[in-house]
N, C-alpha and C. Protein backbone atom coordinates (compact mmCIF):
# COMPACT_ATOMS: atom_id res chain seq x y z
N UNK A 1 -87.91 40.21 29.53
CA UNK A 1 -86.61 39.63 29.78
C UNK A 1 -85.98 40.37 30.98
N UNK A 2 -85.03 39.63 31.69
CA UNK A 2 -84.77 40.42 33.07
C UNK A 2 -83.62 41.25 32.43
N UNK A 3 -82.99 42.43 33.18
CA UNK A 3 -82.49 43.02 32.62
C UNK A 3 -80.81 42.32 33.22
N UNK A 4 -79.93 42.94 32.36
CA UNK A 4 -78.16 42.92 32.65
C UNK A 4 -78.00 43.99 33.19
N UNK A 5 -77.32 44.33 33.21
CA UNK A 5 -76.92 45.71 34.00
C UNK A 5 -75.37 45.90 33.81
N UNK A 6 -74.36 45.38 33.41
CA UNK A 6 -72.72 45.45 32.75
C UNK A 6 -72.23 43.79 33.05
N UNK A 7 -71.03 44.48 33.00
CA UNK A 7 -69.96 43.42 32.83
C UNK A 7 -69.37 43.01 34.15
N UNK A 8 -69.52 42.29 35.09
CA UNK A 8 -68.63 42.43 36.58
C UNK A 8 -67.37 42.20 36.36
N UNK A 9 -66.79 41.11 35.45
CA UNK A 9 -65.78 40.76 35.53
C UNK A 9 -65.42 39.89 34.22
N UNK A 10 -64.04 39.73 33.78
CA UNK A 10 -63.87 38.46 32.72
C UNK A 10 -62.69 38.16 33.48
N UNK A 11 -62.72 36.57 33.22
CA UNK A 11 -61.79 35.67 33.98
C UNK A 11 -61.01 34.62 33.05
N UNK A 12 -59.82 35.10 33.12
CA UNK A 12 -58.53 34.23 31.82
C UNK A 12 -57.94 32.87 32.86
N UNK A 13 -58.14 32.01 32.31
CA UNK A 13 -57.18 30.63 32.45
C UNK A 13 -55.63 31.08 32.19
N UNK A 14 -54.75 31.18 32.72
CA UNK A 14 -53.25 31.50 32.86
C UNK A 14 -52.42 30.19 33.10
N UNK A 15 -51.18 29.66 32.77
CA UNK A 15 -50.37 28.92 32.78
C UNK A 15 -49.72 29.15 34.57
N UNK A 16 -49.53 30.46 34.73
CA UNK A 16 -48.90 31.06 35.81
C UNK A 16 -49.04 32.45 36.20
N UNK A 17 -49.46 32.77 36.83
CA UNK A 17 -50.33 33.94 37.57
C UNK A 17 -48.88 35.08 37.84
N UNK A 18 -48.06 34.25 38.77
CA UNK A 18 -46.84 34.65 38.51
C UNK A 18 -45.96 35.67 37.87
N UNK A 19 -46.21 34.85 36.55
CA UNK A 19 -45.88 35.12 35.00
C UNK A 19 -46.77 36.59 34.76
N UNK A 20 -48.32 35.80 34.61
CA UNK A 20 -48.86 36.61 33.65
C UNK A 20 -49.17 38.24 34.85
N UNK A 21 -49.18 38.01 36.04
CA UNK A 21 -49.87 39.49 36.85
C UNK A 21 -48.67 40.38 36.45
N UNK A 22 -47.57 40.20 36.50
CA UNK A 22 -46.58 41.58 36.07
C UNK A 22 -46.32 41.55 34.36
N UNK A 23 -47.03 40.86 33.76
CA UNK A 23 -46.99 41.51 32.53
C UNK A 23 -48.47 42.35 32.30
N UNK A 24 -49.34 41.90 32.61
CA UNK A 24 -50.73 42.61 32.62
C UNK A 24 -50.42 44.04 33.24
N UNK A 25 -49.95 44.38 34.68
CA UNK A 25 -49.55 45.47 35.32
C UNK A 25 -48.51 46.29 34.37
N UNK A 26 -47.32 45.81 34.41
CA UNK A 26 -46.66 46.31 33.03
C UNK A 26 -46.69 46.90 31.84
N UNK A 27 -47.69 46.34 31.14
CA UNK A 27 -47.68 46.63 29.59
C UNK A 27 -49.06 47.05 29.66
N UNK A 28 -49.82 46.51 30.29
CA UNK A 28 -51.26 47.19 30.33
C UNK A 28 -51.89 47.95 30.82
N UNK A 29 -51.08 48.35 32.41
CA UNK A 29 -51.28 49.00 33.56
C UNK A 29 -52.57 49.01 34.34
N UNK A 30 -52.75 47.42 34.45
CA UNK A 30 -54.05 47.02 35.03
C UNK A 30 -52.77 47.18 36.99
N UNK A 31 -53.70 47.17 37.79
CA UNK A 31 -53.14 46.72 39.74
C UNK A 31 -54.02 45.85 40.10
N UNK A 32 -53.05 45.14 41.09
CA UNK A 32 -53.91 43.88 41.52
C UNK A 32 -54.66 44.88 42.76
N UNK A 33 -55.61 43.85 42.75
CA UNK A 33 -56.70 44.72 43.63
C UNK A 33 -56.87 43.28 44.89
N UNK A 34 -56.43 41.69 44.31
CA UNK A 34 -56.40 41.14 45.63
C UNK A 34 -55.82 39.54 45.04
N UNK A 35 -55.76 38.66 46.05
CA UNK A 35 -55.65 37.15 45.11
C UNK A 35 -55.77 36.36 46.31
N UNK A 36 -56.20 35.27 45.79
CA UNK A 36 -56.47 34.30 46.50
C UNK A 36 -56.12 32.91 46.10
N UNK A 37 -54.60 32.28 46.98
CA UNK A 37 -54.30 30.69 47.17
C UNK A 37 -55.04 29.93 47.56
N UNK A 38 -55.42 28.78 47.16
CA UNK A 38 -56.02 27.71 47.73
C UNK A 38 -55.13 26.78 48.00
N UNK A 39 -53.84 26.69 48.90
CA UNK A 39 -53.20 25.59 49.22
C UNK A 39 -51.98 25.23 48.40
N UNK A 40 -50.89 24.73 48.83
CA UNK A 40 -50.24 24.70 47.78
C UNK A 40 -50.12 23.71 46.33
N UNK A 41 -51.41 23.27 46.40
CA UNK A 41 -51.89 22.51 44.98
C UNK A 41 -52.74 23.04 44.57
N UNK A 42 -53.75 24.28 45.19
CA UNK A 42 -54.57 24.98 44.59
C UNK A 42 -55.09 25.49 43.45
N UNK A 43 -56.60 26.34 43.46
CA UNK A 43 -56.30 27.17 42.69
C UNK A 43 -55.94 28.40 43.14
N UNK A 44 -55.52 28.98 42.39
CA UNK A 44 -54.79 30.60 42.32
C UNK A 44 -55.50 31.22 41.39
N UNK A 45 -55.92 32.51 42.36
CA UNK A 45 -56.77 33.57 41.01
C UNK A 45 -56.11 35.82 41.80
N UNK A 46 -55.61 35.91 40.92
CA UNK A 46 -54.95 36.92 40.89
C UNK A 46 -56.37 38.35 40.57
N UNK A 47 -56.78 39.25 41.06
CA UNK A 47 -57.96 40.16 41.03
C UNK A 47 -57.30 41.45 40.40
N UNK A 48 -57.39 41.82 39.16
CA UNK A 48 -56.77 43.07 38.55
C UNK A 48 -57.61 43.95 38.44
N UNK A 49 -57.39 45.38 38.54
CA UNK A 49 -58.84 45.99 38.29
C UNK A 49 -57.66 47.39 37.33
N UNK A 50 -58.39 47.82 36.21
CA UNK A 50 -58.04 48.58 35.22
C UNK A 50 -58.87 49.21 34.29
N UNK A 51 -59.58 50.55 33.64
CA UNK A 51 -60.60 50.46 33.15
C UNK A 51 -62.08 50.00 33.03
N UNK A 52 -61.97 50.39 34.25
CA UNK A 52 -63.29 49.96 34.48
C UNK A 52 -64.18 48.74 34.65
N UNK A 53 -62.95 47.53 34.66
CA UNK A 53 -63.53 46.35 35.22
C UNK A 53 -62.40 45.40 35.91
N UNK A 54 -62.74 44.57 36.07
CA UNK A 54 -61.97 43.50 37.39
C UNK A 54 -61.31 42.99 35.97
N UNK A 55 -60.21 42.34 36.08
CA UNK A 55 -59.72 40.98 35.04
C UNK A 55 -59.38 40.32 36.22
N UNK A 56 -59.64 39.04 36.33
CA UNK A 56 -59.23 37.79 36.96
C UNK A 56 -57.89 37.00 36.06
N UNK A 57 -57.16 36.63 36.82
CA UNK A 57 -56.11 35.78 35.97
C UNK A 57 -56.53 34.69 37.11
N UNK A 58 -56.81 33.34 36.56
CA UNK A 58 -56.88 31.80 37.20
C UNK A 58 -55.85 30.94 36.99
N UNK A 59 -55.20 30.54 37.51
CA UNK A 59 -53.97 29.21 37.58
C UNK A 59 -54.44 27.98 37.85
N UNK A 60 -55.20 26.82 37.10
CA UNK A 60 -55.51 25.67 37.76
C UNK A 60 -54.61 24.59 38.08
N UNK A 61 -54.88 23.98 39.10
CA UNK A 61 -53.91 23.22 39.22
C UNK A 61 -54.22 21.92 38.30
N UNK A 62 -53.11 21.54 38.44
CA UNK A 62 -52.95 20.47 36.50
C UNK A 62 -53.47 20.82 35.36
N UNK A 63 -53.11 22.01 35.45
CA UNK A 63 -54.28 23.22 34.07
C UNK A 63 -52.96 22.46 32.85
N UNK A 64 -52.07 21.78 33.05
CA UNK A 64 -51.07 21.72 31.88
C UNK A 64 -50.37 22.93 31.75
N UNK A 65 -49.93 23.35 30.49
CA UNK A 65 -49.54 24.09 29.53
C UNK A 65 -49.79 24.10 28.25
N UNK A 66 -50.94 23.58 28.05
CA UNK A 66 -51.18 23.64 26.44
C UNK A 66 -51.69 25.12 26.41
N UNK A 67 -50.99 25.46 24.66
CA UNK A 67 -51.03 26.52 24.57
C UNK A 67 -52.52 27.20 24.36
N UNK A 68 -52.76 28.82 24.10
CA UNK A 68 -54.29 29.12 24.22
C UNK A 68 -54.38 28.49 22.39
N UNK A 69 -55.50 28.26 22.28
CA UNK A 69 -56.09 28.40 20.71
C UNK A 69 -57.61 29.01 20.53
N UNK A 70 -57.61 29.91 20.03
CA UNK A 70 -58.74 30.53 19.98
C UNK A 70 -59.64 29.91 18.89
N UNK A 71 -59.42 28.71 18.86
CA UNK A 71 -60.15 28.11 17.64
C UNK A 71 -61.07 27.11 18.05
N UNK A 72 -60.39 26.56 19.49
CA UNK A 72 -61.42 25.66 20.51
C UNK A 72 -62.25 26.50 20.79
N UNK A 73 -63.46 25.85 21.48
CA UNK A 73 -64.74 26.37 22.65
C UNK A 73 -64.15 27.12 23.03
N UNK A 74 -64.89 28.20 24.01
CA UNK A 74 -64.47 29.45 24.62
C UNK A 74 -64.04 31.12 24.57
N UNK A 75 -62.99 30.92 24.97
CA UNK A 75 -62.46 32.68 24.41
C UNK A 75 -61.85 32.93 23.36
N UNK A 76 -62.19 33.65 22.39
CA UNK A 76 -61.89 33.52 21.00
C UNK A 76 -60.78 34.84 21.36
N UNK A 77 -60.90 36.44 21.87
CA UNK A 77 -60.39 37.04 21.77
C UNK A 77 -60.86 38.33 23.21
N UNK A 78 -60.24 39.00 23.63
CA UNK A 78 -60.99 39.93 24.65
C UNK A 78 -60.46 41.66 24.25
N UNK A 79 -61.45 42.03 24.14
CA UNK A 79 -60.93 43.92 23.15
C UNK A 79 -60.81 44.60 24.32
N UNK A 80 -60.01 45.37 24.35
CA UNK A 80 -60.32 47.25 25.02
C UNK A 80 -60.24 48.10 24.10
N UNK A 81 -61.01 48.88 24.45
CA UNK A 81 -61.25 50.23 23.66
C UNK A 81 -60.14 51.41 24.23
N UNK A 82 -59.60 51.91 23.15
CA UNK A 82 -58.67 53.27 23.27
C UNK A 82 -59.67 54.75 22.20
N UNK A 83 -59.66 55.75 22.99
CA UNK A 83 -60.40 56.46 22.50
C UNK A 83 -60.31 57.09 20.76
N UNK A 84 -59.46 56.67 20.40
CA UNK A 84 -58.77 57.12 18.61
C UNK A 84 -57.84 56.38 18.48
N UNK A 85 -57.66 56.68 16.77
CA UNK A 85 -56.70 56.17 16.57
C UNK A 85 -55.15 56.65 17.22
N UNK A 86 -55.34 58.00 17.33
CA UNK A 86 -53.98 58.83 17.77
C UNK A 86 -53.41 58.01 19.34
N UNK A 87 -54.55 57.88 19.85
CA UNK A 87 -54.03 57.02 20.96
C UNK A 87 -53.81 55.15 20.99
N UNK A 88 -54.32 54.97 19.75
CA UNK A 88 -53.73 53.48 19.24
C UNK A 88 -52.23 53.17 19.10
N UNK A 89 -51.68 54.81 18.53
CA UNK A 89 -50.40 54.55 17.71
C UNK A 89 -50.03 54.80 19.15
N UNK A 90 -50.55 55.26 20.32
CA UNK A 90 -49.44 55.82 21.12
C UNK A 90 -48.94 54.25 22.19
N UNK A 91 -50.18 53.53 22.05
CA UNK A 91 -50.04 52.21 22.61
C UNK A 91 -49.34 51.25 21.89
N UNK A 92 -49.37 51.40 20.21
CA UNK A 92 -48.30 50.56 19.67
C UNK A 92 -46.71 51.07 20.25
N UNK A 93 -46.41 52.15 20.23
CA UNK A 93 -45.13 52.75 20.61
C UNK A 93 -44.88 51.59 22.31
N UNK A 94 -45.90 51.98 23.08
CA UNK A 94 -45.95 51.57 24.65
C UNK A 94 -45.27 50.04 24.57
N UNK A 95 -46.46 49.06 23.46
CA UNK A 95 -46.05 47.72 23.21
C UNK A 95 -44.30 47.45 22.46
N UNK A 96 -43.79 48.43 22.16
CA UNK A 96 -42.68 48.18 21.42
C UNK A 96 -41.80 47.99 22.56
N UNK A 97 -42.00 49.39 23.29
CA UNK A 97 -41.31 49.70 24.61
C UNK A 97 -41.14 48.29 25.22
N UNK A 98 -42.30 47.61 25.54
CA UNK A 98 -42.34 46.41 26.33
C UNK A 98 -41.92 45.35 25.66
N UNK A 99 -41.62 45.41 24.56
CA UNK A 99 -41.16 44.14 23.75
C UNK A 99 -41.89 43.29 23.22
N UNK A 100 -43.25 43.66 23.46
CA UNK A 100 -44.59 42.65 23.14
C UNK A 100 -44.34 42.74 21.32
N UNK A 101 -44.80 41.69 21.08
CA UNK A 101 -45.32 41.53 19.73
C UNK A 101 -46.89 41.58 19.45
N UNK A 102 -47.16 42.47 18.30
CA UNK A 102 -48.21 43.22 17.77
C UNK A 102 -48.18 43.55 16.58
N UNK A 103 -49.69 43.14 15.83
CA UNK A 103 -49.93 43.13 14.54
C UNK A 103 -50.07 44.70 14.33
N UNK A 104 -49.69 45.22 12.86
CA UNK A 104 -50.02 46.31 12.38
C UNK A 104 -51.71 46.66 12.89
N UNK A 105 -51.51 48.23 12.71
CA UNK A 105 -52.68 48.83 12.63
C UNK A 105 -53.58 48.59 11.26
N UNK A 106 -54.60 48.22 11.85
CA UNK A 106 -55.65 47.71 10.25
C UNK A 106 -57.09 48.53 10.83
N UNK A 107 -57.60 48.21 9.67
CA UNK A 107 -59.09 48.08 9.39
C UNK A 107 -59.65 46.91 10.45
N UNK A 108 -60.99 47.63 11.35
CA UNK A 108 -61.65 46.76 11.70
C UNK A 108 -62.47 46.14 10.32
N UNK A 109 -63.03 45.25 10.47
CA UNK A 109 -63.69 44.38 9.34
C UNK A 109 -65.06 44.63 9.46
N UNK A 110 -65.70 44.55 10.98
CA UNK A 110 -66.96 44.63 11.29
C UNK A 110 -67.27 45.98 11.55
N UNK A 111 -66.72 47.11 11.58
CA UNK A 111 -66.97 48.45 11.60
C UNK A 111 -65.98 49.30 10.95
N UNK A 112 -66.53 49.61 9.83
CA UNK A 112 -65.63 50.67 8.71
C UNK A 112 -65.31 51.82 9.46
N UNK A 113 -63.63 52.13 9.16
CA UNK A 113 -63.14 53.45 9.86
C UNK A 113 -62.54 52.98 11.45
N UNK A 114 -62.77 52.20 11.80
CA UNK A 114 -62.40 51.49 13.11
C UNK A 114 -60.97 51.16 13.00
N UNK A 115 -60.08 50.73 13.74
CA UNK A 115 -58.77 50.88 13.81
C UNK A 115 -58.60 49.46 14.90
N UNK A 116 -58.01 48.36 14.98
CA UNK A 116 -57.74 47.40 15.58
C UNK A 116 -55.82 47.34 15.44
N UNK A 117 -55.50 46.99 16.72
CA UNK A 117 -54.16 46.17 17.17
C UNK A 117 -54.31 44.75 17.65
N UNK A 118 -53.75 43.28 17.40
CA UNK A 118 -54.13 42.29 17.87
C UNK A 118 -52.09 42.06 18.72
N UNK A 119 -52.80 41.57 19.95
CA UNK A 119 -51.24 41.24 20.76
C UNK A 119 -51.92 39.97 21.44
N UNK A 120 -50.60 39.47 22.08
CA UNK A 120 -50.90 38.24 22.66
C UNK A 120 -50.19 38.37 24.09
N UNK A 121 -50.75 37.69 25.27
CA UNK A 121 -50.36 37.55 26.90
C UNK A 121 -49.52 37.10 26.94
N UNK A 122 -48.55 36.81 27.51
CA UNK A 122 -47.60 35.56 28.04
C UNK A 122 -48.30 34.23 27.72
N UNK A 123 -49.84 33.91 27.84
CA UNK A 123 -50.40 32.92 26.96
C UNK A 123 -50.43 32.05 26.46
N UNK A 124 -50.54 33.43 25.35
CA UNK A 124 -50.53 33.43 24.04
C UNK A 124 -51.89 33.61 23.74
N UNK A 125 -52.95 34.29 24.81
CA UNK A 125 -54.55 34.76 24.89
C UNK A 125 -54.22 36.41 23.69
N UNK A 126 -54.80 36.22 22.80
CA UNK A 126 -55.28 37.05 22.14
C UNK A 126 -56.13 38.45 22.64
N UNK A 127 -55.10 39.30 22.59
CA UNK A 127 -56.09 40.36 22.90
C UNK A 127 -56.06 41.87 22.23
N UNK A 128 -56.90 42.31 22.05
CA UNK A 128 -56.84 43.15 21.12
C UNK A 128 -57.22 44.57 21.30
N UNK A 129 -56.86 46.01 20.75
CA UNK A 129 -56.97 47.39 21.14
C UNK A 129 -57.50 47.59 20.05
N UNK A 130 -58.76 48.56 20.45
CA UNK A 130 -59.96 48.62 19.10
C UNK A 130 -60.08 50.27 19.55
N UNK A 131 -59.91 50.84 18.29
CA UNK A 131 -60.52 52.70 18.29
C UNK A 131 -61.35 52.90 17.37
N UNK A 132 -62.33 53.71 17.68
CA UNK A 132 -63.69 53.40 16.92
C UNK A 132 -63.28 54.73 15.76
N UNK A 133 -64.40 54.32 15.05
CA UNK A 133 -64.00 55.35 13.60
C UNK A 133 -63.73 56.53 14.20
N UNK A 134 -62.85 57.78 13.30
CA UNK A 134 -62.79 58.75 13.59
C UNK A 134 -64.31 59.81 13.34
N UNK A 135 -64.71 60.49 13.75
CA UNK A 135 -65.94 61.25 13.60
C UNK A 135 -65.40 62.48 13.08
N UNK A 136 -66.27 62.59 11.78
CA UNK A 136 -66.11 63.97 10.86
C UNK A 136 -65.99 65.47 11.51
């Protein structure tokens, strides 16, 4: 099998680029690294780079506004990893700061001892802060 080699990039469908690049910078502390208009009916794709990979935010034109549902085809949810839990709670504090809404700290389901936060974009893209079990 040929090999992969990482991740280059993940790329979110956005309502408004606008909107969503200063909340991503903001609350997440991703920087745009570049963007590119296509006209003023275009598309628009905003280049964030944060942790170690690119996030793309895309604006299509006549993309609507229907809201995200992670229940259609596609992106169900997108994780980052925070190194512990101690630094989970310090990002729930961060999200309060920002006003975001965010589910309690739980149990991951698929890895015992794991620690998950689920928040949502301007969106309403699901995304979630995962700290892996604590080690004895």
């Amino acid at each position: 099998m040929p090999a992969l080699t990482g991740v280059h990039h993940v790329a979110l469908t956005v309502t408004d680029v606008d909107r969503s690049v200063p909340w991503y910078e903001r609350v997440l502390g991703f920087t745009t690294a570049g963007r590119t208009d296509e006209g003023e009916h275009g598309l628009r794709k905003v280049f964030l780079r944060g942790f170690g990979i690119t996030l793309t935010l895309v604006q299509h034109p006549g993309g609507g506004r229907a809201a995200f549902d992670e229940c259609r085809p596609g992106l169900d949810h997108l994780t980052f990893s925070v190194p512990d839990e101690a630094t989970l709670r310090v990002w729930t504090d961060r999200l309060t700061e920002h006003g975001v809404t965010f589910s309690p700290i739980t149990e991951e389901i698929s890895a015992p001892g794991a620690a998950v936060v689920s928040l949502r974009d301007p969106d309403g893209i699901q995304l979630v802060l995962w700290a892996p079990p604590a080690t004895p």
